[in-house]
PDB file of N, CA and C in Angstrom:
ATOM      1  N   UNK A   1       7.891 -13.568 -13.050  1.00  0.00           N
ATOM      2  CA  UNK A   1       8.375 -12.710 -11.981  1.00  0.00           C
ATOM      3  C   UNK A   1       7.225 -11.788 -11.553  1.00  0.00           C
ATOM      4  N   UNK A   2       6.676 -12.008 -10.485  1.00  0.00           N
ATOM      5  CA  UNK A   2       5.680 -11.405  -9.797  1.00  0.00           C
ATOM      6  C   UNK A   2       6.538 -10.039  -9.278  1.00  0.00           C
ATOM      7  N   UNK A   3       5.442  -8.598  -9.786  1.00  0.00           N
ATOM      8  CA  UNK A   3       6.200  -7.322  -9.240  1.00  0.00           C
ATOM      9  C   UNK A   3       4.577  -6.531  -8.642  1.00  0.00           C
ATOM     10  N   UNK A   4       4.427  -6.479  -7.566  1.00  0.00           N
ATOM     11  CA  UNK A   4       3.381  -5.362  -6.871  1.00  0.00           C
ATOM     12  C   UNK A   4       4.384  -4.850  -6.158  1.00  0.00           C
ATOM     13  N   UNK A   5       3.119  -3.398  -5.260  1.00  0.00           N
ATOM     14  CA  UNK A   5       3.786  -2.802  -4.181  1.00  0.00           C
ATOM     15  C   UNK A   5       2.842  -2.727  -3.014  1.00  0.00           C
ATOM     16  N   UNK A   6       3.329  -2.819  -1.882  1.00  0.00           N
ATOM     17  CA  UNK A   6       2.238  -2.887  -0.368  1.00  0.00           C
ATOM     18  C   UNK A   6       2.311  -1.272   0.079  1.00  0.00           C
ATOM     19  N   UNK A   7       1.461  -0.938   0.547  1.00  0.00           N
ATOM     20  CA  UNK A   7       1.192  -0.076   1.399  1.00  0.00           C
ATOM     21  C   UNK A   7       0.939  -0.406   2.972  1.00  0.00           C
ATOM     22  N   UNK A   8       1.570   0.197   3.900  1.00  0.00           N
ATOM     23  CA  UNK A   8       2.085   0.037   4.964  1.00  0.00           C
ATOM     24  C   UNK A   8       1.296   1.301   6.171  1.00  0.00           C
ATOM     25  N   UNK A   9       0.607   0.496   7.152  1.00  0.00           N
ATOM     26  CA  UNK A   9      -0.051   2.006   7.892  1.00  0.00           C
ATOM     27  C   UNK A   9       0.008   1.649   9.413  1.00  0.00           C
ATOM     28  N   UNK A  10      -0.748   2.895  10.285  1.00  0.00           N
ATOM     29  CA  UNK A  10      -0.021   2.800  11.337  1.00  0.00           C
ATOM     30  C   UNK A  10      -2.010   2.045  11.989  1.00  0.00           C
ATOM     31  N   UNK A  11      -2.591   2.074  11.572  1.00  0.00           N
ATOM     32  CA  UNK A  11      -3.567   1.650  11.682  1.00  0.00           C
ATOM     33  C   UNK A  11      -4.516   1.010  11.142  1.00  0.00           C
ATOM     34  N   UNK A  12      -5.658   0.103  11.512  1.00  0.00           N
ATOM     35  CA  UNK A  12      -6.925  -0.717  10.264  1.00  0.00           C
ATOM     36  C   UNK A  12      -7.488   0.126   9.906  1.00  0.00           C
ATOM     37  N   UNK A  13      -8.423   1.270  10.845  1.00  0.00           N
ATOM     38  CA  UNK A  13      -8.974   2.013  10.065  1.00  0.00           C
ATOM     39  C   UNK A  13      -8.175   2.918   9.131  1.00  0.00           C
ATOM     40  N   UNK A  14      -6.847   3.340   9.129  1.00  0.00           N
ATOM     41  CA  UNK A  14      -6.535   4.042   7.369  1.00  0.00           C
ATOM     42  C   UNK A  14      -5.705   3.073   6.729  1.00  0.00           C
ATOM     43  N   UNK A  15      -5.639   1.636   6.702  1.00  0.00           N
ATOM     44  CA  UNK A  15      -5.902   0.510   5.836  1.00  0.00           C
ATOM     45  C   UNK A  15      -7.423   0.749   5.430  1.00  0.00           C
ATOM     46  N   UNK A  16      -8.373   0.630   5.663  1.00  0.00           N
ATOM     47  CA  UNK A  16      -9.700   0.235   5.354  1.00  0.00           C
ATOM     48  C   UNK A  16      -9.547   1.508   4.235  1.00  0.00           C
ATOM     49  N   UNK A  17      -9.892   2.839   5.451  1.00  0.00           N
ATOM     50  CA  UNK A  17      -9.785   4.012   4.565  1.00  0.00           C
ATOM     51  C   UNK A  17      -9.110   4.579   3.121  1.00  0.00           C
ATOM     52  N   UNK A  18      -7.920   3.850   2.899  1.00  0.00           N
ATOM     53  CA  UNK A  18      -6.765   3.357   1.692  1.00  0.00           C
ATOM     54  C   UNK A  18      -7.681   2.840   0.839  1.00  0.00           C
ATOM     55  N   UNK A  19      -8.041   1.001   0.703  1.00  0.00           N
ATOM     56  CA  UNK A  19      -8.615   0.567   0.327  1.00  0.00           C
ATOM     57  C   UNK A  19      -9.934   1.213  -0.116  1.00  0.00           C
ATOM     58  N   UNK A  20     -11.278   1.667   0.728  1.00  0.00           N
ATOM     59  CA  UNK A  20     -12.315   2.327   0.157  1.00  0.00           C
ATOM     60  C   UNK A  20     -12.120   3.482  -0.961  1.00  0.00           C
ATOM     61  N   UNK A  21     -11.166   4.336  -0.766  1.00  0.00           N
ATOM     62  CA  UNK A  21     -10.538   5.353  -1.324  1.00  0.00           C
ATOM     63  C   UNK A  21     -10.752   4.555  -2.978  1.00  0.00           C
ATOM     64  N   UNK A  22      -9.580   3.904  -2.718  1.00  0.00           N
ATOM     65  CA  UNK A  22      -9.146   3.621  -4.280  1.00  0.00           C
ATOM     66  C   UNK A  22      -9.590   2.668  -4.485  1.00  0.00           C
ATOM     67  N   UNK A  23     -10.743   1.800  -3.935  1.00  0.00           N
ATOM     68  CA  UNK A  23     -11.743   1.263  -4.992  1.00  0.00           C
ATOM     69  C   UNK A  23     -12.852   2.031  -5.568  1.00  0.00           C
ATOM     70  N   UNK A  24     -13.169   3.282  -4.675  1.00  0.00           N
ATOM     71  CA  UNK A  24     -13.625   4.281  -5.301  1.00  0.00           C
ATOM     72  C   UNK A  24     -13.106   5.136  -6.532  1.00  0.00           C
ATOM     73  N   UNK A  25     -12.054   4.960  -6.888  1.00  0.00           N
ATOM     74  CA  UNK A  25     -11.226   5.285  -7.798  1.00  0.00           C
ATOM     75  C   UNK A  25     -10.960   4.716  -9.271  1.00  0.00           C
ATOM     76  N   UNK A  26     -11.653   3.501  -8.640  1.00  0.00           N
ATOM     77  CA  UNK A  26     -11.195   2.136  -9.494  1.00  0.00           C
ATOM     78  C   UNK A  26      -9.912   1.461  -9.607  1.00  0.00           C
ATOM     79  N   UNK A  27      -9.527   1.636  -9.071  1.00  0.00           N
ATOM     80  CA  UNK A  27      -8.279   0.723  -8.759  1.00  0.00           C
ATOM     81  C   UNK A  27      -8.133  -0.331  -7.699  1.00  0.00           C
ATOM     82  N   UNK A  28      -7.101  -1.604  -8.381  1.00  0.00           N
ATOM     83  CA  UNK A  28      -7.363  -2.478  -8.133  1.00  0.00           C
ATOM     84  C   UNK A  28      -6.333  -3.045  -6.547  1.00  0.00           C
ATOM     85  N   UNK A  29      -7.559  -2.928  -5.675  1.00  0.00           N
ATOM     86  CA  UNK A  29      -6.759  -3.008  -4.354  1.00  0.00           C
ATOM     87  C   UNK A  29      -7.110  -4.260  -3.423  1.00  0.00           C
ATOM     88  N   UNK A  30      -6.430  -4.604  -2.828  1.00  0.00           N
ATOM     89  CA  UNK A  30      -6.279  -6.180  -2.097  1.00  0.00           C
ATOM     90  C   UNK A  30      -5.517  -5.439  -0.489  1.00  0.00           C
ATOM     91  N   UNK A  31      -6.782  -5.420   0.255  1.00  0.00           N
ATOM     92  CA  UNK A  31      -5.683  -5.822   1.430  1.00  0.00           C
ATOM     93  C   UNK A  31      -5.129  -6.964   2.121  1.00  0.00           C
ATOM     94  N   UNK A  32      -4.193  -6.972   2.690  1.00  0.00           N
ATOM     95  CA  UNK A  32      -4.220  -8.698   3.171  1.00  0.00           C
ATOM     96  C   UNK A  32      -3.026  -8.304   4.603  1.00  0.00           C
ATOM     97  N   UNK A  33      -2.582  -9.269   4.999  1.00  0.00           N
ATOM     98  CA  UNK A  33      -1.862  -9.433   6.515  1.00  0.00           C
ATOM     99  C   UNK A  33      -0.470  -9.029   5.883  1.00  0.00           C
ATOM    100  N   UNK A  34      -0.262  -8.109   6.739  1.00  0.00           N
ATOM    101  CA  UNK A  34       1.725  -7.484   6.823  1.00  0.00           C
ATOM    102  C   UNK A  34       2.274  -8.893   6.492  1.00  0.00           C
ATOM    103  N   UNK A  35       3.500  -8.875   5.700  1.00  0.00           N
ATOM    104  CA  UNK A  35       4.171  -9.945   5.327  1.00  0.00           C
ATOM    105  C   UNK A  35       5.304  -9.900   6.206  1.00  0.00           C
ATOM    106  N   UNK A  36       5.280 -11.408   7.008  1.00  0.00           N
ATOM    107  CA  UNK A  36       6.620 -11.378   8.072  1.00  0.00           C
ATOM    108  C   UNK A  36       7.643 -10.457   7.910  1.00  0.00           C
ATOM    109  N   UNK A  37       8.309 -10.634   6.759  1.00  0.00           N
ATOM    110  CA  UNK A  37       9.265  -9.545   6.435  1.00  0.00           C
ATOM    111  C   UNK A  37       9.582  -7.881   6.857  1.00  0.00           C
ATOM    112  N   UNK A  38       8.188  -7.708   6.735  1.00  0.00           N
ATOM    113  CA  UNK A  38       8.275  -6.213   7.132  1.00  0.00           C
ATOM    114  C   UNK A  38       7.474  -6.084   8.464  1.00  0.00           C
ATOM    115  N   UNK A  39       7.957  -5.181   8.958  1.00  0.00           N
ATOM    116  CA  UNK A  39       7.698  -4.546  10.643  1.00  0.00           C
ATOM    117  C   UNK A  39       6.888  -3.560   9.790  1.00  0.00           C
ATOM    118  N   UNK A  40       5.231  -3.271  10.871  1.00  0.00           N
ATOM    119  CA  UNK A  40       4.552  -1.936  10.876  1.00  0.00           C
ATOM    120  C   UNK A  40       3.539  -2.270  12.163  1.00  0.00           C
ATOM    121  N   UNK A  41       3.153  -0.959  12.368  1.00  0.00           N
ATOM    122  CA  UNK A  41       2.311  -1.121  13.514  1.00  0.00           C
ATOM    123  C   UNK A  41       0.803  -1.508  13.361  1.00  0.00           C
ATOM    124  N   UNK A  42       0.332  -1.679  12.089  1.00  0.00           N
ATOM    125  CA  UNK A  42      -1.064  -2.419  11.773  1.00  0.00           C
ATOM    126  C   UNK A  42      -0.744  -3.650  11.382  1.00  0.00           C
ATOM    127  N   UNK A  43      -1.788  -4.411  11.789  1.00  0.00           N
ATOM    128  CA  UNK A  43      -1.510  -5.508  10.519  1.00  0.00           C
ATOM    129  C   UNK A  43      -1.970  -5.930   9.308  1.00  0.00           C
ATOM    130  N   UNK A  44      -2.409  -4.941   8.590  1.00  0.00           N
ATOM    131  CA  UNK A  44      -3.093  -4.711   7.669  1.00  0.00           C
ATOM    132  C   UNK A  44      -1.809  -4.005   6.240  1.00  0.00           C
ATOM    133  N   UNK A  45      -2.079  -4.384   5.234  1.00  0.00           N
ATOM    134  CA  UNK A  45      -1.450  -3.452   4.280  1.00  0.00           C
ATOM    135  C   UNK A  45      -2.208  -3.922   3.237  1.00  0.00           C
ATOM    136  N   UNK A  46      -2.053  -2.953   2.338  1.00  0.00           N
ATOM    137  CA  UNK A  46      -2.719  -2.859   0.800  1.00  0.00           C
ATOM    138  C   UNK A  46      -1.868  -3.422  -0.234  1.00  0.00           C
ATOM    139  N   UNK A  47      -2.460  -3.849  -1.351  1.00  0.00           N
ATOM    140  CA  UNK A  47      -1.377  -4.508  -1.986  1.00  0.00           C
ATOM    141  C   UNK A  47      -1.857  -3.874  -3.653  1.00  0.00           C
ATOM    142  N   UNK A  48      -1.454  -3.844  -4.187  1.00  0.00           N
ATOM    143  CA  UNK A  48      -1.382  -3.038  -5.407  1.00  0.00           C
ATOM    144  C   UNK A  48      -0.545  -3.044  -6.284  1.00  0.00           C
ATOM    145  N   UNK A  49      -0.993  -3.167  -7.995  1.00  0.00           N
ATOM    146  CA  UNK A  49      -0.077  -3.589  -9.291  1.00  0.00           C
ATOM    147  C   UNK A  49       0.767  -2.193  -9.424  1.00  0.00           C
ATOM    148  N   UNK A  50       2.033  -2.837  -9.318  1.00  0.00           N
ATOM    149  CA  UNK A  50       3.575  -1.753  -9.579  1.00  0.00           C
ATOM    150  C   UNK A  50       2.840  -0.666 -10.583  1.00  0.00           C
ATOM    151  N   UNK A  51       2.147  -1.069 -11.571  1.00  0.00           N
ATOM    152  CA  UNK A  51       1.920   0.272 -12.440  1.00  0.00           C
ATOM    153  C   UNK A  51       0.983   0.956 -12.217  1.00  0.00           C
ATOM    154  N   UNK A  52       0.500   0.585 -11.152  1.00  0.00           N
ATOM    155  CA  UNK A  52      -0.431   1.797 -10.393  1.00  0.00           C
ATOM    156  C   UNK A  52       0.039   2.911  -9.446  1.00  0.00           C
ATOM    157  N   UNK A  53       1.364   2.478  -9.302  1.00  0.00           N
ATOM    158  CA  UNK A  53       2.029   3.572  -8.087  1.00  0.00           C
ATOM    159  C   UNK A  53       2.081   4.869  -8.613  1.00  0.00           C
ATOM    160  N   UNK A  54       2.107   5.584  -9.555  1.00  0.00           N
ATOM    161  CA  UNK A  54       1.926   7.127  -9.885  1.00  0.00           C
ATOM    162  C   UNK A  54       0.531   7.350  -9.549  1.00  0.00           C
ATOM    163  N   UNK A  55      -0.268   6.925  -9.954  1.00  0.00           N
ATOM    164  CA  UNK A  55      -1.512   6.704  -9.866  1.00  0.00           C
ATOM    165  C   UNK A  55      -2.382   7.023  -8.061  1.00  0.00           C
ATOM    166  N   UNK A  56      -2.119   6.062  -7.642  1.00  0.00           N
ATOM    167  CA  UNK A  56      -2.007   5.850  -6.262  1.00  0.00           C
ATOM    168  C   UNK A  56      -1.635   7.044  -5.690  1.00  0.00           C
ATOM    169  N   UNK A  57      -0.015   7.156  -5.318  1.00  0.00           N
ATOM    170  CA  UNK A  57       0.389   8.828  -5.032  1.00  0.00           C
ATOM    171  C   UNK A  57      -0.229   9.683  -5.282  1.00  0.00           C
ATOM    172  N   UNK A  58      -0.695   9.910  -6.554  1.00  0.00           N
ATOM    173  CA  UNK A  58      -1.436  11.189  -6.254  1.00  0.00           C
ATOM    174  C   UNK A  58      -2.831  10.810  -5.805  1.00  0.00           C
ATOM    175  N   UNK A  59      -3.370  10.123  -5.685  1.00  0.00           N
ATOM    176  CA  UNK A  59      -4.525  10.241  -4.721  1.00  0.00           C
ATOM    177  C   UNK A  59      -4.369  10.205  -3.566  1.00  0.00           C
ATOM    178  N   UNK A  60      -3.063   9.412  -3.036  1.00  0.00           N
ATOM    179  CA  UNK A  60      -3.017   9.587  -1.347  1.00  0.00           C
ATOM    180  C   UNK A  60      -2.433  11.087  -1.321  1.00  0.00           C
ATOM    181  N   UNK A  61      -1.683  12.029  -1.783  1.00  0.00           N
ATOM    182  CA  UNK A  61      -1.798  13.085  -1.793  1.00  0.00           C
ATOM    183  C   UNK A  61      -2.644  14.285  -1.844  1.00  0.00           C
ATOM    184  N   UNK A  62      -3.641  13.885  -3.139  1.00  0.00           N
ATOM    185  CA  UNK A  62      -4.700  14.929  -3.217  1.00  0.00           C
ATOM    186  C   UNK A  62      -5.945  14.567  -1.831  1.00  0.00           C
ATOM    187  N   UNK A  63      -5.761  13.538  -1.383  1.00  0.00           N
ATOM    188  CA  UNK A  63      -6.791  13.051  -0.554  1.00  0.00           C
ATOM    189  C   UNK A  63      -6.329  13.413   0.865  1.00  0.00           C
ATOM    190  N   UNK A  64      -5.281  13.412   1.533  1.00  0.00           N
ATOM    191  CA  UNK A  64      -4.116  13.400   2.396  1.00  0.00           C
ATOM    192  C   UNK A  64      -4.150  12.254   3.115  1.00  0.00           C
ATOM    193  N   UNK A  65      -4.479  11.169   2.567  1.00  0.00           N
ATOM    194  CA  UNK A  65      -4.719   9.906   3.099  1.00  0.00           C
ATOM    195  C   UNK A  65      -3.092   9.200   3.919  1.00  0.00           C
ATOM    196  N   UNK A  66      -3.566   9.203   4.840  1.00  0.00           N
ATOM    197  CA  UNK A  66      -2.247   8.365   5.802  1.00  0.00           C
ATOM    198  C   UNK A  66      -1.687   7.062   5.333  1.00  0.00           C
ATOM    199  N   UNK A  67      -0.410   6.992   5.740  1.00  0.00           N
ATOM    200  CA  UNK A  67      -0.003   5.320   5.379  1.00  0.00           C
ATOM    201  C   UNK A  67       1.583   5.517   5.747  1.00  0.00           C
ATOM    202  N   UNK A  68       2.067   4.142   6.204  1.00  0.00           N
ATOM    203  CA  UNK A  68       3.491   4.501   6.993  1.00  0.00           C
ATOM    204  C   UNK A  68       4.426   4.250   6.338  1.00  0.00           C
ATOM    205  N   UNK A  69       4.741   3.055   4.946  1.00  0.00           N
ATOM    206  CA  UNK A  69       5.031   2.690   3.825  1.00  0.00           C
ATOM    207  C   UNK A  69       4.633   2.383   2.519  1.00  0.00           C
ATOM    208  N   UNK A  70       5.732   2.795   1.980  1.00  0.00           N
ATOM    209  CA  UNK A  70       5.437   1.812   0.584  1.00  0.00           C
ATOM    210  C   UNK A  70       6.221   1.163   0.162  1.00  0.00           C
ATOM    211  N   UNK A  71       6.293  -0.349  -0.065  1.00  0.00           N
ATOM    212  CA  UNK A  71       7.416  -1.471  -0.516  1.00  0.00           C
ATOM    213  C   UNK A  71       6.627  -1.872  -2.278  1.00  0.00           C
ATOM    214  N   UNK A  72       7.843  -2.256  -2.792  1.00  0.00           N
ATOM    215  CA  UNK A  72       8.263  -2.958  -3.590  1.00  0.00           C
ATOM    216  C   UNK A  72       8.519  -3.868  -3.439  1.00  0.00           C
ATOM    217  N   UNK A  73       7.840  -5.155  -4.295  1.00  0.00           N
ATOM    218  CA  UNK A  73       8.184  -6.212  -3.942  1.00  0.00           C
ATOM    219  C   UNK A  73       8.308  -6.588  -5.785  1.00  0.00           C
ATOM    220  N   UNK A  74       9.927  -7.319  -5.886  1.00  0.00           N
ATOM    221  CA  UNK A  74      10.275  -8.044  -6.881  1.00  0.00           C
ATOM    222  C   UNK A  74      11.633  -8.971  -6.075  1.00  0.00           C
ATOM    223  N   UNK A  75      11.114 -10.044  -7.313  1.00  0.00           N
ATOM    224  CA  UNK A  75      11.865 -10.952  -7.158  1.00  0.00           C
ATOM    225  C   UNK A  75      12.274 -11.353  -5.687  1.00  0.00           C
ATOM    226  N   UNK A  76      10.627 -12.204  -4.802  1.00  0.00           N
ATOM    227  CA  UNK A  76      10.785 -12.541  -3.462  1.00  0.00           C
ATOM    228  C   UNK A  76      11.272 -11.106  -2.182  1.00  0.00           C
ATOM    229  N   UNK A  77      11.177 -10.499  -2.706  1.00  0.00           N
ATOM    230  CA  UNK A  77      12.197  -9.497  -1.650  1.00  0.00           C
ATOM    231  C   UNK A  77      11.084  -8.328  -1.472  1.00  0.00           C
ATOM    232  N   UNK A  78      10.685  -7.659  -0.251  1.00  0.00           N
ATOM    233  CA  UNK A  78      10.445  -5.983  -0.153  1.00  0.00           C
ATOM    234  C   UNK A  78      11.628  -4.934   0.139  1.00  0.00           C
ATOM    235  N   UNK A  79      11.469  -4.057  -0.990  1.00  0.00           N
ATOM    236  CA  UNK A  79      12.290  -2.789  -0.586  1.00  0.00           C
ATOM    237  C   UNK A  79      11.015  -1.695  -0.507  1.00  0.00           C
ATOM    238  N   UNK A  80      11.508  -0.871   0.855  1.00  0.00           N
ATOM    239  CA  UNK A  80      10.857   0.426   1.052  1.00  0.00           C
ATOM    240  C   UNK A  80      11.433   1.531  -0.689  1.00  0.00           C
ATOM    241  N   UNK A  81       9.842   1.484  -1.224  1.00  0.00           N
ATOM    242  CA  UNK A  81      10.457   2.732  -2.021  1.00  0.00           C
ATOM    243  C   UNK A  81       9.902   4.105  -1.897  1.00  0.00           C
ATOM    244  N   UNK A  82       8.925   4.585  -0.884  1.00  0.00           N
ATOM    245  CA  UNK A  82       8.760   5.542  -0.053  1.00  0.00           C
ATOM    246  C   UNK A  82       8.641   5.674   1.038  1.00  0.00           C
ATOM    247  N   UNK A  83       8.772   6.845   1.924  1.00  0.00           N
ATOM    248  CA  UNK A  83       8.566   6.738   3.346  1.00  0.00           C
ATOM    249  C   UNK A  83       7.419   8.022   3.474  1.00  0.00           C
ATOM    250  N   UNK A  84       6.460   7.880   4.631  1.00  0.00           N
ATOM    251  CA  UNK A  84       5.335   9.465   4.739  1.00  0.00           C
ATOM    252  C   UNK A  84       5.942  10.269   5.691  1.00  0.00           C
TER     253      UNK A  84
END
């Protein structure tokens, strides 16, 4: 059972900006193409291991880094489990 979570933005450049961030961080980030499933206005999202999401948050917080979602994805399915 495959479990990550996407990050969702309203633009490429704060996709890119996301990504540079937290590979600067060391964490392990993948962007790739919005998954049919979900509606956003980039087509870009970040993709990232479920046990990095505390992790994550607080750097898009301490950083004030933009982004329009965050999904959960288990078992085939995305659920929004934050909104900005």
């Amino acid at each position: 059972m495959e479990k990550y979570n996407l990050a969702t933005f309203h633009s490429t450049h704060l996709a890119l900006k996301f990504e540079r961030t937290l590979k600067n961080e060391n964490i392990d980030i993948k962007i790739i193409p919005v998954p049919r499933e979900i509606s956003a206005s980039c087509g870009l999202a970040g993709r990232f291991l479920k046990s990095d999401y505390e992790k994550i948050a607080k750097i898009l917080d301490e950083n004030k880094l933009e982004y329009d979602l965050i999904y959960e994805y288990i078992d085939g399915k995305y659920n929004s489990i934050n909104d900005n």
